[in-house]
C-alpha atoms as a PDB file:
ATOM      1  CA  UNK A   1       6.938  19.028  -5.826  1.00  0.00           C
ATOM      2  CA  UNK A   2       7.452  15.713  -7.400  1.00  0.00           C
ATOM      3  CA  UNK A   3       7.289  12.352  -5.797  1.00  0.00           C
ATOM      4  CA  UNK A   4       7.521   8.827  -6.742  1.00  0.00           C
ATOM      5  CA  UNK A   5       5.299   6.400  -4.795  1.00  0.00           C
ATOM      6  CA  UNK A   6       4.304   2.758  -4.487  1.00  0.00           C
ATOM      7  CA  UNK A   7       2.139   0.033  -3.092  1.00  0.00           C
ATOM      8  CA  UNK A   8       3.187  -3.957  -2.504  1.00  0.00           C
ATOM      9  CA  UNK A   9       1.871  -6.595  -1.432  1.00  0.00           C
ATOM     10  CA  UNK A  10       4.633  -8.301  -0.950  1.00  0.00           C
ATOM     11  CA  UNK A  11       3.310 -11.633   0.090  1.00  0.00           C
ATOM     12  CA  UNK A  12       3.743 -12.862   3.929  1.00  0.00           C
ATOM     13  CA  UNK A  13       6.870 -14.762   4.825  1.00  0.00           C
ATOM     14  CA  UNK A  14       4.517 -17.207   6.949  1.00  0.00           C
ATOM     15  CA  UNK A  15       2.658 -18.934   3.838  1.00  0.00           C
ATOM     16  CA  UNK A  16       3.748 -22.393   2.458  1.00  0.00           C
ATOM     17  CA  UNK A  17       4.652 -20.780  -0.973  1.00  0.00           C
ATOM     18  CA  UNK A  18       7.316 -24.107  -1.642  1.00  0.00           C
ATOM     19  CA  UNK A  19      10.129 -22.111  -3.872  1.00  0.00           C
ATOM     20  CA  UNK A  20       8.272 -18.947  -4.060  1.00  0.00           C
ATOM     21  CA  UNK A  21       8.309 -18.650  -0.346  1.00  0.00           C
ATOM     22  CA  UNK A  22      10.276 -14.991   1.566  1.00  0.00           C
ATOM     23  CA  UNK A  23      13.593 -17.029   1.942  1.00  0.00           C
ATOM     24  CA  UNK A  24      14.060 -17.579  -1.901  1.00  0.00           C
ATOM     25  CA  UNK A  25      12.361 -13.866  -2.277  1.00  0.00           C
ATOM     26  CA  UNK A  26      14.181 -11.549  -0.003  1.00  0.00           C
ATOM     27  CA  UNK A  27      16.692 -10.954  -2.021  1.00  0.00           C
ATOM     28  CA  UNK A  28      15.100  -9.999  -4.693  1.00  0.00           C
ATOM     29  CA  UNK A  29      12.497  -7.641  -2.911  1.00  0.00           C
ATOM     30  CA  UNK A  30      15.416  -5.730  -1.273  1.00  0.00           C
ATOM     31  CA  UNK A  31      17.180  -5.584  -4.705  1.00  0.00           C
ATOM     32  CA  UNK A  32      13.837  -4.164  -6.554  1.00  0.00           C
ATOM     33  CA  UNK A  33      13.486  -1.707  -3.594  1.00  0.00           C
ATOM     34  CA  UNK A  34      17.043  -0.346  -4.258  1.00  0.00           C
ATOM     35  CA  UNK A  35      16.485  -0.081  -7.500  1.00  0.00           C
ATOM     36  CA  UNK A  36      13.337   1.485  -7.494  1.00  0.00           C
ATOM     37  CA  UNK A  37      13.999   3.738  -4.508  1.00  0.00           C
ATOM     38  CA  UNK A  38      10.961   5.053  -3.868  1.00  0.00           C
ATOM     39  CA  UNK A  39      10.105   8.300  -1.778  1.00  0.00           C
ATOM     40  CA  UNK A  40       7.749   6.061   0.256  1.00  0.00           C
ATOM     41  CA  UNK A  41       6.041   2.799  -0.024  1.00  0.00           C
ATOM     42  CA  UNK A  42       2.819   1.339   1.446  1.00  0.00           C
ATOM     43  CA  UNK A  43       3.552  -2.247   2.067  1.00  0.00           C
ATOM     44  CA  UNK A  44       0.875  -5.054   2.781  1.00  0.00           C
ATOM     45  CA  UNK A  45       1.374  -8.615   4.553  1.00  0.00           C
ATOM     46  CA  UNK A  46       4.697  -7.265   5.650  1.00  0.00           C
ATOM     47  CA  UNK A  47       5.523  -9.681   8.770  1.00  0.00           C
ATOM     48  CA  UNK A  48       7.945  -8.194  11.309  1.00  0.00           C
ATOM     49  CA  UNK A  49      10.669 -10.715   9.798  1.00  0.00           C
ATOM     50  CA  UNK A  50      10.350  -8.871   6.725  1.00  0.00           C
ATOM     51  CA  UNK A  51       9.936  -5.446   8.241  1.00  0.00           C
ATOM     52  CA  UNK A  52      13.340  -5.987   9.926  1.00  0.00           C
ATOM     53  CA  UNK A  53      14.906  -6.879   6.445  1.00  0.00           C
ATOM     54  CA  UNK A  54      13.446  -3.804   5.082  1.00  0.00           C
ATOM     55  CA  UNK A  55      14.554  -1.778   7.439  1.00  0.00           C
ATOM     56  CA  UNK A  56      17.834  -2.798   7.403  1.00  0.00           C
ATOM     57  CA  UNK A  57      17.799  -0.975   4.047  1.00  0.00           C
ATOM     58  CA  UNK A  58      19.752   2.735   4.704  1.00  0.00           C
ATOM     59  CA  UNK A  59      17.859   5.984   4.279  1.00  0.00           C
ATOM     60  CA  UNK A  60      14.431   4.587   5.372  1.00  0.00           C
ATOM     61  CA  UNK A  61      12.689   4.879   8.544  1.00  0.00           C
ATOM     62  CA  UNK A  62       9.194   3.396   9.252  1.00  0.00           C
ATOM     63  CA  UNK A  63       5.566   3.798  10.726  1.00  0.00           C
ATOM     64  CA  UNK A  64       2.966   0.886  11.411  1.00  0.00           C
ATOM     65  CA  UNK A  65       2.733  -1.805  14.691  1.00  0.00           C
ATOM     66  CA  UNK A  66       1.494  -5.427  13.262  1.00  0.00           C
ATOM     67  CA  UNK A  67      -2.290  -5.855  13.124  1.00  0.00           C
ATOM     68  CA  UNK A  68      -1.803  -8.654  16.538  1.00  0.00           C
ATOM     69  CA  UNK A  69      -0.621  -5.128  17.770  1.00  0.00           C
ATOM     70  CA  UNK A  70       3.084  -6.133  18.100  1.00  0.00           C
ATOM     71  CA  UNK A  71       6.161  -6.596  15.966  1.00  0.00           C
ATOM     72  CA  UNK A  72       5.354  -9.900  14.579  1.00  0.00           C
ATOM     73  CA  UNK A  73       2.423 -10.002  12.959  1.00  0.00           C
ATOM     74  CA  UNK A  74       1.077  -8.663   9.418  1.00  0.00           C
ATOM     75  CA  UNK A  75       1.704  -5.054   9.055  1.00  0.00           C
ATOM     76  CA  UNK A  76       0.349  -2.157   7.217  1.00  0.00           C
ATOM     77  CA  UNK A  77       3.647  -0.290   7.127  1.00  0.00           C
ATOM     78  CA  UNK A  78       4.612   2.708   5.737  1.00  0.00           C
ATOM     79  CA  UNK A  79       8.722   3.545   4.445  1.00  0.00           C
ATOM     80  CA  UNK A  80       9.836   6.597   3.438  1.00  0.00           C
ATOM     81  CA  UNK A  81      13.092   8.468   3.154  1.00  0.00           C
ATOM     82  CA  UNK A  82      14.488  10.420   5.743  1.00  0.00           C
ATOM     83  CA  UNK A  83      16.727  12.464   3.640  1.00  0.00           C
ATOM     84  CA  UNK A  84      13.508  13.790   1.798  1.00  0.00           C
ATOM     85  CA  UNK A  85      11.357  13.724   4.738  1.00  0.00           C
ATOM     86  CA  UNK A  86      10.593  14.193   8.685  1.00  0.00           C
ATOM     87  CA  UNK A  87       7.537  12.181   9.997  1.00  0.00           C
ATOM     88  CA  UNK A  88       5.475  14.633  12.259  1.00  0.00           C
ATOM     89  CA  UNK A  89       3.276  12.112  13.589  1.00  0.00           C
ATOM     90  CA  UNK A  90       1.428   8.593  13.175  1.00  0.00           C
ATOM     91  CA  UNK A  91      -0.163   5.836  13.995  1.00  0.00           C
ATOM     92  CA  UNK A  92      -2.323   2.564  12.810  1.00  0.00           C
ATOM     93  CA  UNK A  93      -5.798   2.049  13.965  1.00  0.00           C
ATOM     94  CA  UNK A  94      -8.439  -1.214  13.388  1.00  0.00           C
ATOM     95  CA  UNK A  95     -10.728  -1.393  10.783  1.00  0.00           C
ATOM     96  CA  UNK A  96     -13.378  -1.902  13.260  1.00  0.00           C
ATOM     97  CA  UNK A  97     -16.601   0.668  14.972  1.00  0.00           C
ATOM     98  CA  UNK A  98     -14.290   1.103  17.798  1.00  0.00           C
ATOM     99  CA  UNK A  99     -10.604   1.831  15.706  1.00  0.00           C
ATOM    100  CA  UNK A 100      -8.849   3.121  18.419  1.00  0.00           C
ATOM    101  CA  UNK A 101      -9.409  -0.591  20.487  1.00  0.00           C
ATOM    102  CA  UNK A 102      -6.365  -2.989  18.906  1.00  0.00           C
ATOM    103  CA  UNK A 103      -7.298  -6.263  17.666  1.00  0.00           C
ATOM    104  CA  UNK A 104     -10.520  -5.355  17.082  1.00  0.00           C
ATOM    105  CA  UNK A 105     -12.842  -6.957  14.116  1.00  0.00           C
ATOM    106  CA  UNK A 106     -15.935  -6.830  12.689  1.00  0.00           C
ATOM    107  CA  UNK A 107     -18.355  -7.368   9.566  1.00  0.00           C
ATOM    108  CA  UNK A 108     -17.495 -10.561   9.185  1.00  0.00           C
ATOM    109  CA  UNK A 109     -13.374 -10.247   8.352  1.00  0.00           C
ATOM    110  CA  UNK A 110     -11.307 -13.033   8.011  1.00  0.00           C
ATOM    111  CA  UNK A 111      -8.823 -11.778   9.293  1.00  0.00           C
ATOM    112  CA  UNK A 112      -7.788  -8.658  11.732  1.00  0.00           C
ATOM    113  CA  UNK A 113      -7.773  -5.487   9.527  1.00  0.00           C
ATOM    114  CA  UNK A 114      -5.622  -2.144  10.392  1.00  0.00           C
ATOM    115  CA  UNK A 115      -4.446   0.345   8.615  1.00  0.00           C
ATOM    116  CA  UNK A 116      -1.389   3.015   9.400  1.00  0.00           C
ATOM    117  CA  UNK A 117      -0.898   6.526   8.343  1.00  0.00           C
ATOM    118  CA  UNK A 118       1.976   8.822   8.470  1.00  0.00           C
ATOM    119  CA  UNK A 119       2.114  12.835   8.578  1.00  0.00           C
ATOM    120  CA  UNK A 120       5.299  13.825   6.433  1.00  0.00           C
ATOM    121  CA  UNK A 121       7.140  16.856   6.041  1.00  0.00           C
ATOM    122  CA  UNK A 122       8.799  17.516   3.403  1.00  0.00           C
ATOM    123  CA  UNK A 123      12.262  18.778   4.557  1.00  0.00           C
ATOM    124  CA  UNK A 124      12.753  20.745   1.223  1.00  0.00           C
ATOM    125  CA  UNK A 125      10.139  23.123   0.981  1.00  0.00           C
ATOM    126  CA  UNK A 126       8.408  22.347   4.547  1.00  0.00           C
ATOM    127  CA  UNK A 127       5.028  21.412   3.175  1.00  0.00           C
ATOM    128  CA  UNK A 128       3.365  18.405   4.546  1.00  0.00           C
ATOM    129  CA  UNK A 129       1.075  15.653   3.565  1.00  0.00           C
ATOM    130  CA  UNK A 130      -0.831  12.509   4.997  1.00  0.00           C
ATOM    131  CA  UNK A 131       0.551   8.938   3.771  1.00  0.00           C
ATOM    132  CA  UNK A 132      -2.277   6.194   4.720  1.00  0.00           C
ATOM    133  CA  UNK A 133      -1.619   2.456   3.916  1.00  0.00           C
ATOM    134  CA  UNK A 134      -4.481  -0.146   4.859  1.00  0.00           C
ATOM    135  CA  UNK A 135      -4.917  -3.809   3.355  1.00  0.00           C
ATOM    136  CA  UNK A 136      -9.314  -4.192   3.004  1.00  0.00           C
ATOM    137  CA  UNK A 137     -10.563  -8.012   3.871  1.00  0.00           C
ATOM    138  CA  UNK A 138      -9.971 -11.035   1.192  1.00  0.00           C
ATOM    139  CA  UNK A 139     -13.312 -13.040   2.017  1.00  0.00           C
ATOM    140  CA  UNK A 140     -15.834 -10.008   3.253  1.00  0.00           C
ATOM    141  CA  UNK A 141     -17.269  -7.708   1.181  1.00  0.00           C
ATOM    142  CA  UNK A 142     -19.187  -5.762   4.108  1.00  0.00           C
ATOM    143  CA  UNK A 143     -15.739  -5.770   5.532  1.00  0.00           C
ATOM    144  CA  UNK A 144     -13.872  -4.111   2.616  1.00  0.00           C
ATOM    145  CA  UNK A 145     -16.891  -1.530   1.906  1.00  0.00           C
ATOM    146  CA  UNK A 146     -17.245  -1.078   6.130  1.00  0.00           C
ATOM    147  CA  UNK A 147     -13.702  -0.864   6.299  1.00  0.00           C
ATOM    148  CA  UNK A 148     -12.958   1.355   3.642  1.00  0.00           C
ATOM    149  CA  UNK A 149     -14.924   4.241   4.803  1.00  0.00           C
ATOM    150  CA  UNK A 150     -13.543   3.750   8.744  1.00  0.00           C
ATOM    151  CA  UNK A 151     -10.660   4.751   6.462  1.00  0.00           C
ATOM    152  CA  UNK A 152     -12.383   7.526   4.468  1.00  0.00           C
ATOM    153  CA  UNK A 153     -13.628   8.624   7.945  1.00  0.00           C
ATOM    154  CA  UNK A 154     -10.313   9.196   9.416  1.00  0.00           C
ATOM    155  CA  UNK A 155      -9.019  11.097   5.847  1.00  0.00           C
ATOM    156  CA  UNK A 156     -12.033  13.235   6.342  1.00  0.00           C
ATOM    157  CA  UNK A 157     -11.258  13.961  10.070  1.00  0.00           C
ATOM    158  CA  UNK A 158      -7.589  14.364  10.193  1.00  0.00           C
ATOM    159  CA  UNK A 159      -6.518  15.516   6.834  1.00  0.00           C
ATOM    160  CA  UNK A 160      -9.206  17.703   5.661  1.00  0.00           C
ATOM    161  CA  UNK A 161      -6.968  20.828   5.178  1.00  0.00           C
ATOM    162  CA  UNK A 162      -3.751  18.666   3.822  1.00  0.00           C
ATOM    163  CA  UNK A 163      -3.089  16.484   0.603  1.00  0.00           C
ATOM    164  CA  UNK A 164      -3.607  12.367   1.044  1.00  0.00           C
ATOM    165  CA  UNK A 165      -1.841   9.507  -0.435  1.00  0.00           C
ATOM    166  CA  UNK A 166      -4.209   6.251   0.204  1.00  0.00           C
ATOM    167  CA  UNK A 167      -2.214   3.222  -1.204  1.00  0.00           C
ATOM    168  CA  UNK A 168      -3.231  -0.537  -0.203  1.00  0.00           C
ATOM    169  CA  UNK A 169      -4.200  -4.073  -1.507  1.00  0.00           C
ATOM    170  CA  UNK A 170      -8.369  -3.431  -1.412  1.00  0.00           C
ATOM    171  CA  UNK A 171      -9.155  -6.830  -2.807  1.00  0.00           C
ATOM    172  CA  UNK A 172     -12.258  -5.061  -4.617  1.00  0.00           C
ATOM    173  CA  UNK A 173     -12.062  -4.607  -8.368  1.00  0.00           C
ATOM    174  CA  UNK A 174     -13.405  -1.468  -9.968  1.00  0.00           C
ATOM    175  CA  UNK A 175     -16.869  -2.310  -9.934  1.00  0.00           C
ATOM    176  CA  UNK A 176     -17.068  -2.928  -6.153  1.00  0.00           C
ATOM    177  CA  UNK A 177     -18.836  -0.638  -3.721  1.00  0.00           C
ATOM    178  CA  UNK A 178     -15.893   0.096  -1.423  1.00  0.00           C
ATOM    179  CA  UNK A 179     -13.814   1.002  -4.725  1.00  0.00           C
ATOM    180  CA  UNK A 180     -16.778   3.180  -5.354  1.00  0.00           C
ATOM    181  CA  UNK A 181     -17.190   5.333  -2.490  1.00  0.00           C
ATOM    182  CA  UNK A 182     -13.543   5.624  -2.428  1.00  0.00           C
ATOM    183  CA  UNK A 183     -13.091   7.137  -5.711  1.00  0.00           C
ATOM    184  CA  UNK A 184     -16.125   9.239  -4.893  1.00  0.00           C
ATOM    185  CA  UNK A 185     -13.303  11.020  -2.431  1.00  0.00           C
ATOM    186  CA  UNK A 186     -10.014  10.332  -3.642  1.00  0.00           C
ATOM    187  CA  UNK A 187      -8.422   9.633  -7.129  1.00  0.00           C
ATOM    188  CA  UNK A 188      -7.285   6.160  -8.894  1.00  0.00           C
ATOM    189  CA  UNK A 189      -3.970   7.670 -10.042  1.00  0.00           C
ATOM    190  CA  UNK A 190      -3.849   5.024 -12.855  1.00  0.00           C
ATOM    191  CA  UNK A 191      -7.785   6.931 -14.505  1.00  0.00           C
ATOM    192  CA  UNK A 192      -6.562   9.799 -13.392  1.00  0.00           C
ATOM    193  CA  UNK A 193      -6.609  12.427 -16.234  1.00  0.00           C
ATOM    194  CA  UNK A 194      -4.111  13.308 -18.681  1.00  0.00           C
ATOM    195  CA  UNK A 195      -1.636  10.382 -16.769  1.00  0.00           C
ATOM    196  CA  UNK A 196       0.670   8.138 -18.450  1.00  0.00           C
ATOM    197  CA  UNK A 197       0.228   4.417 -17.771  1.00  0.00           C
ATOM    198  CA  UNK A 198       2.408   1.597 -18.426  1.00  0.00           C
ATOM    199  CA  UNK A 199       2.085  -1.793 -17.800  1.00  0.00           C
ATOM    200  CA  UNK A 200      -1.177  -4.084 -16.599  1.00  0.00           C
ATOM    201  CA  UNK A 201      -4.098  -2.852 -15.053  1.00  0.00           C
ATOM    202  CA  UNK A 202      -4.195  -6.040 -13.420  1.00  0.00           C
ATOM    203  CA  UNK A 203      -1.757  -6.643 -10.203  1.00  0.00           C
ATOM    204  CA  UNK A 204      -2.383 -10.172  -8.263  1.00  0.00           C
ATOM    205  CA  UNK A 205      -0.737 -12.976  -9.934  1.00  0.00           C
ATOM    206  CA  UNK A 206      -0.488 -15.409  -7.489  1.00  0.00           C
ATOM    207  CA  UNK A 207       2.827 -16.585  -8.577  1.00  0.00           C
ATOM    208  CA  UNK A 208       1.451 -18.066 -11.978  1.00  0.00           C
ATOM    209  CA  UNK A 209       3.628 -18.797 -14.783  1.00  0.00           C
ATOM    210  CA  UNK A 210       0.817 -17.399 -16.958  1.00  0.00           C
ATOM    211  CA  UNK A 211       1.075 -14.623 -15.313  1.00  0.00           C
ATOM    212  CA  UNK A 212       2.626 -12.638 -18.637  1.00  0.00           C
ATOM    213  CA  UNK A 213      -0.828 -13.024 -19.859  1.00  0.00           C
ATOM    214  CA  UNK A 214      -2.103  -9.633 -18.518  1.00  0.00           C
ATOM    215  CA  UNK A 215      -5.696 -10.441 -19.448  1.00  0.00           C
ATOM    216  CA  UNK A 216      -5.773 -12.854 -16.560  1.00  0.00           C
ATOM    217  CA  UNK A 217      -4.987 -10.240 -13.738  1.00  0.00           C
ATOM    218  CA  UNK A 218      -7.046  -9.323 -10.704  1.00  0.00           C
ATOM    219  CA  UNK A 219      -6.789  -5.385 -10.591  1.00  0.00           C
ATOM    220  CA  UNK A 220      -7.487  -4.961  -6.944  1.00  0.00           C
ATOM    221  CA  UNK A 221      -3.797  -3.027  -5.628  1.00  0.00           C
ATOM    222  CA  UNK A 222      -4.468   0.651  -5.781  1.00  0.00           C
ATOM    223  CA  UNK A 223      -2.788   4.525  -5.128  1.00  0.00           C
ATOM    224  CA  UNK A 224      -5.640   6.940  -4.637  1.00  0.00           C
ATOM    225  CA  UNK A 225      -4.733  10.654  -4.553  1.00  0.00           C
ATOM    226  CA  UNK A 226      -6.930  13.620  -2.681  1.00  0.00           C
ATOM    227  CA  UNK A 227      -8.040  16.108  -5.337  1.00  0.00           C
ATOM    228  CA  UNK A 228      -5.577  18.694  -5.643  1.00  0.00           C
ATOM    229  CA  UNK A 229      -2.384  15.928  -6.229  1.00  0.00           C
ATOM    230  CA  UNK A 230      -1.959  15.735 -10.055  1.00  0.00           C
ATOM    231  CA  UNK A 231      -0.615  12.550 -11.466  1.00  0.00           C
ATOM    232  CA  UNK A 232       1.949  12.227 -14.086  1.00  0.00           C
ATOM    233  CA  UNK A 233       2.476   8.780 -14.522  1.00  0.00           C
ATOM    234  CA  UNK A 234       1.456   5.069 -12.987  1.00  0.00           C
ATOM    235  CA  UNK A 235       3.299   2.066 -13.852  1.00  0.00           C
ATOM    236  CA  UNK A 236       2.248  -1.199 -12.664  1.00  0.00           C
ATOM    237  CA  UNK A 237       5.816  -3.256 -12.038  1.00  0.00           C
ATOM    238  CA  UNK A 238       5.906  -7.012 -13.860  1.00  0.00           C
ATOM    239  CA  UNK A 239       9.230  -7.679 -13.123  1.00  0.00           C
ATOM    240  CA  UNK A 240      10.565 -10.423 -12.423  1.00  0.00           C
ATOM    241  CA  UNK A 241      14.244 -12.292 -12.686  1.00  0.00           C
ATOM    242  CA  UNK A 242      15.497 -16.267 -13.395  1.00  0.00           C
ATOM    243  CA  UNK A 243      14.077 -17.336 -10.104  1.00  0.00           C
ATOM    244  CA  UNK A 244      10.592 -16.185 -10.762  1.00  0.00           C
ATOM    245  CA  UNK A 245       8.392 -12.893  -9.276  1.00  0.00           C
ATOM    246  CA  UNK A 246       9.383 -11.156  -5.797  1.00  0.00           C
ATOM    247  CA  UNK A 247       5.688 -11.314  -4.609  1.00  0.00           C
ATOM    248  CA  UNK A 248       2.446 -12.436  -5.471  1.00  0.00           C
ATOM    249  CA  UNK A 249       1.343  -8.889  -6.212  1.00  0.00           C
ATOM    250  CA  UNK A 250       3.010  -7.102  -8.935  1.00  0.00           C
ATOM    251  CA  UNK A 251       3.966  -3.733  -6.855  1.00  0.00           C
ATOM    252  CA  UNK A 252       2.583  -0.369  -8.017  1.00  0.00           C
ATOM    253  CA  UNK A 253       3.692   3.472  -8.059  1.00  0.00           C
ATOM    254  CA  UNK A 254       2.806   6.675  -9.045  1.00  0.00           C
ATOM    255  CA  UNK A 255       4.769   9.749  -9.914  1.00  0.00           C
ATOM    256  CA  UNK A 256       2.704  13.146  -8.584  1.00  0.00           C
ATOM    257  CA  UNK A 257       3.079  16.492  -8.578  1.00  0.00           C
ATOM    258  CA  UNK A 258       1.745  17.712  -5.026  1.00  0.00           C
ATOM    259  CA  UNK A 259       1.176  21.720  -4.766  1.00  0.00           C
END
């Protein structure tokens, strides 16, 4: 079965961002998202102001509590489309030794790390898969690589016997270890072999006019795959309108064929 999938940072609605900030944005965001209309989406930095204008969006419904481990902080969350699919369970957990314990930290983060996953059903054909979503630490490296296989951990433990989509904003470029012992599990859907792949490698921007300048990118927004999902195609999305770009991050996807 085919399925179209993306990542997005889509840049908190809390930052001092002057005429890029989420009130001169929203629009836009929700207008890309219609167009686009993803099967589901991983977002990153998505504040529970912005969640709520998602959501507002008909034919979605939602997984993911705010890293503060409320509505209002920076979620992890995870959309997808209830006329495609039925969620058959989920949950977010802290990118910590004890991930069950909310607000939990370690390895020197900046900041509180989660990340939330999603069991889907596909109501077609009645197969299911595992969506995970996680945003990895700006400032730590031990954090990102620590973090990252908390995440691996739970893949491993949960969805051994099922197929995984791991999207996310990893702040690690390909050289990194966490990137490393991911790929040593999971697939980069953008190398993966035989795909078709338009756009940048690069994906944070930082709302720089110089941003058309692709060689100047940070590649560090990702879709991994488990082993037996075969990508088509990757696209990373520079769009953008008179105004300027709907995010920081240019957002991601991924069409795949999942057996």
């Amino acid at each position: 079965m085919i399925y179209r999938f993306a990542s997005f940072n889509i840049r908190n609605s809390t930052a001092a961002d002057g005429p890029d900030s989420w009130v001169h944005r929203s629009g836009q965001v929700l207008d890309l998202l219609r167009y686009y209309a993803w099967d589901a989406v991983g977002f990153q930095e998505l504040t529970g102001v912005q969640k709520d204008a998602v959501a507002r969006l008909p034919g979605y419904a939602h997984e993911g509590i705010s890293r503060d481990n409320d509505n209002n902080g920076e979620h992890c969350s995870v959309f997808y489309r209830t006329d495609r699919f039925e969620r058959v369970d989920g949950g977010t957990f802290w990118l910590s030794p004890t991930p069950e314990v909310p607000l939990s930290v370690a390895w020197g983060s900046a900041c509180i790390r989660i990340c939330t996953w999603v069991l889907l059903r596909d109501k077609r054909n009645g197969r299911s898969f595992a969506f995970v979503n996680t945003h990895l630490d700006h400032i730590s490296e031990e954090a990102r690589a620590e973090g990252a296989k908390v995440v691996l951990e739970r893949i491993k433990n949960q969805f051994a016997e099922i197929p995984v989509v791991l999207t996310g904003d990893f702040n690690a470029t390909p050289e990194e270890r966490c990137y490393r012992d991911i790929t040593a599990v999971l697939t980069d859907t953008r190398r993966a072999a035989g795909a078709l792949h338009y756009g940048p490698s690069g994906t944070f921007h930082g709302f720089r006019p110089d941003a058309a300048s692709w060689g100047n990118l940070h590649e560090i927004d990702y879709i991994f795959v488990s082993r037996d999902i075969a990508t088509l195609k990757t696209r990373t999305i520079a769009d953008r309108d008179d105004r300027g770009f709907p995010s920081d991050h240019f957002p991601i996807d991924a069409e795949v064929d999942i057996p």
